[in-house]
C-alpha atoms as a PDB file:
ATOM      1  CA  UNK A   1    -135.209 -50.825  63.722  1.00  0.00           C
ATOM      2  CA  UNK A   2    -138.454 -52.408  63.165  1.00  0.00           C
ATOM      3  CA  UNK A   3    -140.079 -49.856  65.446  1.00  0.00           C
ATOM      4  CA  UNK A   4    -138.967 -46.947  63.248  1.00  0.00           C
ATOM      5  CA  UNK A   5    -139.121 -48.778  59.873  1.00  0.00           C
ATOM      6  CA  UNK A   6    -143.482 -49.907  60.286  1.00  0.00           C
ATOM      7  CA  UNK A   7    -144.519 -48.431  63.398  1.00  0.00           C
ATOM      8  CA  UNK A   8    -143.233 -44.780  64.088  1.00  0.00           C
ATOM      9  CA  UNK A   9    -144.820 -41.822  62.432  1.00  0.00           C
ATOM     10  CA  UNK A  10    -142.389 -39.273  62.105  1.00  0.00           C
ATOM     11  CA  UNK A  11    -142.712 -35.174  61.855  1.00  0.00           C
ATOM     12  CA  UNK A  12    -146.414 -33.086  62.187  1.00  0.00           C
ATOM     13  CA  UNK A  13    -147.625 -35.524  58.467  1.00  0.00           C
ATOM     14  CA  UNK A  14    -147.354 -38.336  60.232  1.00  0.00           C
ATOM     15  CA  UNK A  15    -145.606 -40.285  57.918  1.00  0.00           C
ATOM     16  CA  UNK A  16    -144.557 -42.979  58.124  1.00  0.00           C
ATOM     17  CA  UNK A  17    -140.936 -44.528  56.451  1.00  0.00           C
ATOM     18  CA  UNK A  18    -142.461 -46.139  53.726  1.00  0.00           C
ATOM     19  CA  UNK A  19    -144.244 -43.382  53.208  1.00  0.00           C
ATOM     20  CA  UNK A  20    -141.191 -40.960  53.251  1.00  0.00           C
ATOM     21  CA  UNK A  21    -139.599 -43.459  50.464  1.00  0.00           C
ATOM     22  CA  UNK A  22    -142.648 -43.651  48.379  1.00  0.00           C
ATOM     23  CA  UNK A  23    -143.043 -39.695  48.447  1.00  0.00           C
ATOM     24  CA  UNK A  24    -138.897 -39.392  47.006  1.00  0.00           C
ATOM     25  CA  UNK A  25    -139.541 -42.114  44.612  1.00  0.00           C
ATOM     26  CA  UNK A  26    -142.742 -40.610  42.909  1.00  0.00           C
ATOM     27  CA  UNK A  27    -140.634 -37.705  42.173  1.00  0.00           C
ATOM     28  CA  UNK A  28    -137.910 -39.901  40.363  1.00  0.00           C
ATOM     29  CA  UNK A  29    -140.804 -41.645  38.513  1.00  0.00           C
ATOM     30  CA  UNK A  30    -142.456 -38.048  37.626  1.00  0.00           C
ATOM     31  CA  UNK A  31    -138.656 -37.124  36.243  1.00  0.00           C
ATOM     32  CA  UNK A  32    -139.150 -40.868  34.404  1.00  0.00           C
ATOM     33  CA  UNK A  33    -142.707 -40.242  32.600  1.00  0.00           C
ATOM     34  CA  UNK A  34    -141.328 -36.781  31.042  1.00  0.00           C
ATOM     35  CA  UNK A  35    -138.652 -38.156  29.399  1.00  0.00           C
ATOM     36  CA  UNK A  36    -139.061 -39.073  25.804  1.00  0.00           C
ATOM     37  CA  UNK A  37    -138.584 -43.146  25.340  1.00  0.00           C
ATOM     38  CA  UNK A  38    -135.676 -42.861  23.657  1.00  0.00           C
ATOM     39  CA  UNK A  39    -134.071 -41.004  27.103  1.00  0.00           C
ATOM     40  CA  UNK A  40    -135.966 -43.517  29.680  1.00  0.00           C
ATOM     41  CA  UNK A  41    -133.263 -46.142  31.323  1.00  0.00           C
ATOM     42  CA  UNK A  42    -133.298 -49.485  29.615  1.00  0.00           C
ATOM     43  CA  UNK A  43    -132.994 -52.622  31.355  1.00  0.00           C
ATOM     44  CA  UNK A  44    -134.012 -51.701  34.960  1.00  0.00           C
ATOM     45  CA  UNK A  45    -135.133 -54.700  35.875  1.00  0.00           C
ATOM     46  CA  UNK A  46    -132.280 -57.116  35.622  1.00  0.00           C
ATOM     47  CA  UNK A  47    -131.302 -55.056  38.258  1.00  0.00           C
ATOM     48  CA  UNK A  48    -134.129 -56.099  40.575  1.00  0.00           C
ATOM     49  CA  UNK A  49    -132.773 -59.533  39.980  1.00  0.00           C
ATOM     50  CA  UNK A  50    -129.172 -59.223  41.395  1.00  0.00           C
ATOM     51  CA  UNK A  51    -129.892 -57.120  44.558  1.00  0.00           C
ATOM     52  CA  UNK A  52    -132.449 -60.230  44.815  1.00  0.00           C
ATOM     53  CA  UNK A  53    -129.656 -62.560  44.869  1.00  0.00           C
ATOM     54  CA  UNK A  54    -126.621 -60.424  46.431  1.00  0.00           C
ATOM     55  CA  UNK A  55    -129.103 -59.167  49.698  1.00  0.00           C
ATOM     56  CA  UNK A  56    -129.799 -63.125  50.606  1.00  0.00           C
ATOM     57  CA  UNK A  57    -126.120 -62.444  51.585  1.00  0.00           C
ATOM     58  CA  UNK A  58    -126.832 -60.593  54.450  1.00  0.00           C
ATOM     59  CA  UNK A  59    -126.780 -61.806  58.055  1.00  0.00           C
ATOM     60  CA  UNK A  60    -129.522 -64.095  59.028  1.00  0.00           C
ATOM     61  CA  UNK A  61    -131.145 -61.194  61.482  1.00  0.00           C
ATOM     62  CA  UNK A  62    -131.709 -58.940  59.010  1.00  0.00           C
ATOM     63  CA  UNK A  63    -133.824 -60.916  56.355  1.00  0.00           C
ATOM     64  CA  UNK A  64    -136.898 -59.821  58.042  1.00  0.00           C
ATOM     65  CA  UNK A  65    -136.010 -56.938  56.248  1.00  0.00           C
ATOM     66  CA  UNK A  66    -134.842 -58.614  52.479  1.00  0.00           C
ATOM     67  CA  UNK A  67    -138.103 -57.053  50.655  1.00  0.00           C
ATOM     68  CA  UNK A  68    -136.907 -53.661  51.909  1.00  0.00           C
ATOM     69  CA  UNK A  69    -133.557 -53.650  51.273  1.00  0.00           C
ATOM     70  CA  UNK A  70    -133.556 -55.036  47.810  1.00  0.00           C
ATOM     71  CA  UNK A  71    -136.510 -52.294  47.024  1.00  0.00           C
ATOM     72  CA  UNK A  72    -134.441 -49.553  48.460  1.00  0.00           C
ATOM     73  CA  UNK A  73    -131.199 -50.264  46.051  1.00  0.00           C
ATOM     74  CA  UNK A  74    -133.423 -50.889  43.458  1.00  0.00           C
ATOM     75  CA  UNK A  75    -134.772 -47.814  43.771  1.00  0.00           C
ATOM     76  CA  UNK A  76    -131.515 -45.983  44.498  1.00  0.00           C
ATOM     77  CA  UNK A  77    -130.189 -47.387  40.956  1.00  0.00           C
ATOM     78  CA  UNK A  78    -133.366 -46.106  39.021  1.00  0.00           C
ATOM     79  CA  UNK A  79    -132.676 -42.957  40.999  1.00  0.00           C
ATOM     80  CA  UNK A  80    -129.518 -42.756  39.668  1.00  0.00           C
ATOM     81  CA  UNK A  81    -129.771 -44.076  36.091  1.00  0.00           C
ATOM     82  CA  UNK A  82    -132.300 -40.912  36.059  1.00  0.00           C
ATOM     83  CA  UNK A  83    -130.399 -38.264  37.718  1.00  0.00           C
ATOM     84  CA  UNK A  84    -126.884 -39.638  37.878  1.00  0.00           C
ATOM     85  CA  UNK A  85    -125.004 -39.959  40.948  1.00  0.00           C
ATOM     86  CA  UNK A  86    -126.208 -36.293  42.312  1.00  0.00           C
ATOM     87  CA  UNK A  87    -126.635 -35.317  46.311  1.00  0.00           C
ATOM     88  CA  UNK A  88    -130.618 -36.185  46.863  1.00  0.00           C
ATOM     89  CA  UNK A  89    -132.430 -38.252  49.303  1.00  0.00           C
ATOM     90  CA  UNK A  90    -131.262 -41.870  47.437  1.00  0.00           C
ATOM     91  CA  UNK A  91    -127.814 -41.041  46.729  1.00  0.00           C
ATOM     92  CA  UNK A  92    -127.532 -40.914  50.521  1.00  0.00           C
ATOM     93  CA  UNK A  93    -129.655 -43.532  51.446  1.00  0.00           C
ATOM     94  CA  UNK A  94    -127.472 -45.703  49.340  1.00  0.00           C
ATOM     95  CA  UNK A  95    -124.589 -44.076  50.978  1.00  0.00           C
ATOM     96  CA  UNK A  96    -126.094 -45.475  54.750  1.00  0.00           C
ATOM     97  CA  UNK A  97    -126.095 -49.087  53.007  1.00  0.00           C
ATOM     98  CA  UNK A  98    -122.238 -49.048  51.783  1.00  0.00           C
ATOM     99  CA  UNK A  99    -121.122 -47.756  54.922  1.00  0.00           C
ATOM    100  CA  UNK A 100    -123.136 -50.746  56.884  1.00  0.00           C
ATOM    101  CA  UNK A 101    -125.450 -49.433  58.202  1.00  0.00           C
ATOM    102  CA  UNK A 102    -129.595 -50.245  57.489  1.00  0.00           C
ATOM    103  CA  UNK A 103    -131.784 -46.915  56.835  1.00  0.00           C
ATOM    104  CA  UNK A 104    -134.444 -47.314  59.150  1.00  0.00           C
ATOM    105  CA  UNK A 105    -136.195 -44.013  59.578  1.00  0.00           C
ATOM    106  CA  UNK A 106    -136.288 -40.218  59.837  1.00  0.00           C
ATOM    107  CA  UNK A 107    -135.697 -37.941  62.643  1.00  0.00           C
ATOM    108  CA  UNK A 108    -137.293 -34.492  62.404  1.00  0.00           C
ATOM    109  CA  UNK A 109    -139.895 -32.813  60.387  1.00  0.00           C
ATOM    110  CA  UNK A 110    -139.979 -34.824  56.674  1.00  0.00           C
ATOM    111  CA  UNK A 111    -138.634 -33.194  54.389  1.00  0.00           C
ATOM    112  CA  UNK A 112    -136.262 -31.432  57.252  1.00  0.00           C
ATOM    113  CA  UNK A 113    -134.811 -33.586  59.316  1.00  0.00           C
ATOM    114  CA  UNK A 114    -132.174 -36.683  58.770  1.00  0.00           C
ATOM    115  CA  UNK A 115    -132.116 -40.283  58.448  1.00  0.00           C
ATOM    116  CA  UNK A 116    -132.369 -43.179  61.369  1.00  0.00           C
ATOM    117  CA  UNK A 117    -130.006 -46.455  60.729  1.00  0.00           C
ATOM    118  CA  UNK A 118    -129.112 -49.018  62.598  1.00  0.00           C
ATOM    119  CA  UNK A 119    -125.115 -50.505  62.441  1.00  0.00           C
ATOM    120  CA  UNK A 120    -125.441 -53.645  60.896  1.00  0.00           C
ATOM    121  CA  UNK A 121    -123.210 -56.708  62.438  1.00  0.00           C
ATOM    122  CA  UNK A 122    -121.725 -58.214  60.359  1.00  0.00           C
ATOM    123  CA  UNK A 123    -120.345 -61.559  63.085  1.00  0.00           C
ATOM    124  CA  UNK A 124    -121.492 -64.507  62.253  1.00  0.00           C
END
């Protein structure tokens, strides 16, 4: 997981999985800046606050990835306070994280191509 989630470069871009998160979220934040202010989301970052809390939850062997985890469901929830709960790249990333699983990756050409995630135990 850590390999994939700094290391690996993934498709003939190179990019990286930060940088495959950053490129979906600029798009959200484009969609964000054209909106009058009376239409932007209110109160986005009390949100940034309990994933902060609720992710300290998680097994012990996985806070090496807290700062990516609680910026990934933050940014899944801005996502969807913009475009409502609609089948794009954060809908399903959140989708990896309910079913236990920790989004790690991509495999294929970015955008083509599908997500890496590693099964998260959840044994003491």
């Amino acid at each position: 997981a850590k390999y994939h989630a700094y290391e690996e470069v993934f498709g003939e871009d190179e990019y990286t999985w930060k940088d495959i998160k950053e490129n979906e979220m600029s798009e959200v934040w484009g969609e964000i800046y054209e909106l009058n202010d009376d239409q932007k989301p209110q109160d986005l970052d009390v949100l940034l606050e309990v994933f902060s809390v609720n992710v300290r939850r998680v097994s012990v062997e996985f806070n090496i990835y807290y700062e990516d985890v609680v910026a990934d469901l933050n940014n899944c929830a801005i996502n969807r306070a913009v475009n409502g709960n609609t089948h794009n790249f954060f809908e399903k990333l959140f989708e990896i994280y309910k079913a236990g699983y920790f989004p790690c990756g991509w495999y294929g050409d970015y955008p083509n191509g599908s997500f890496i995630a590693l099964k998260i135990d959840s044994k003491p």
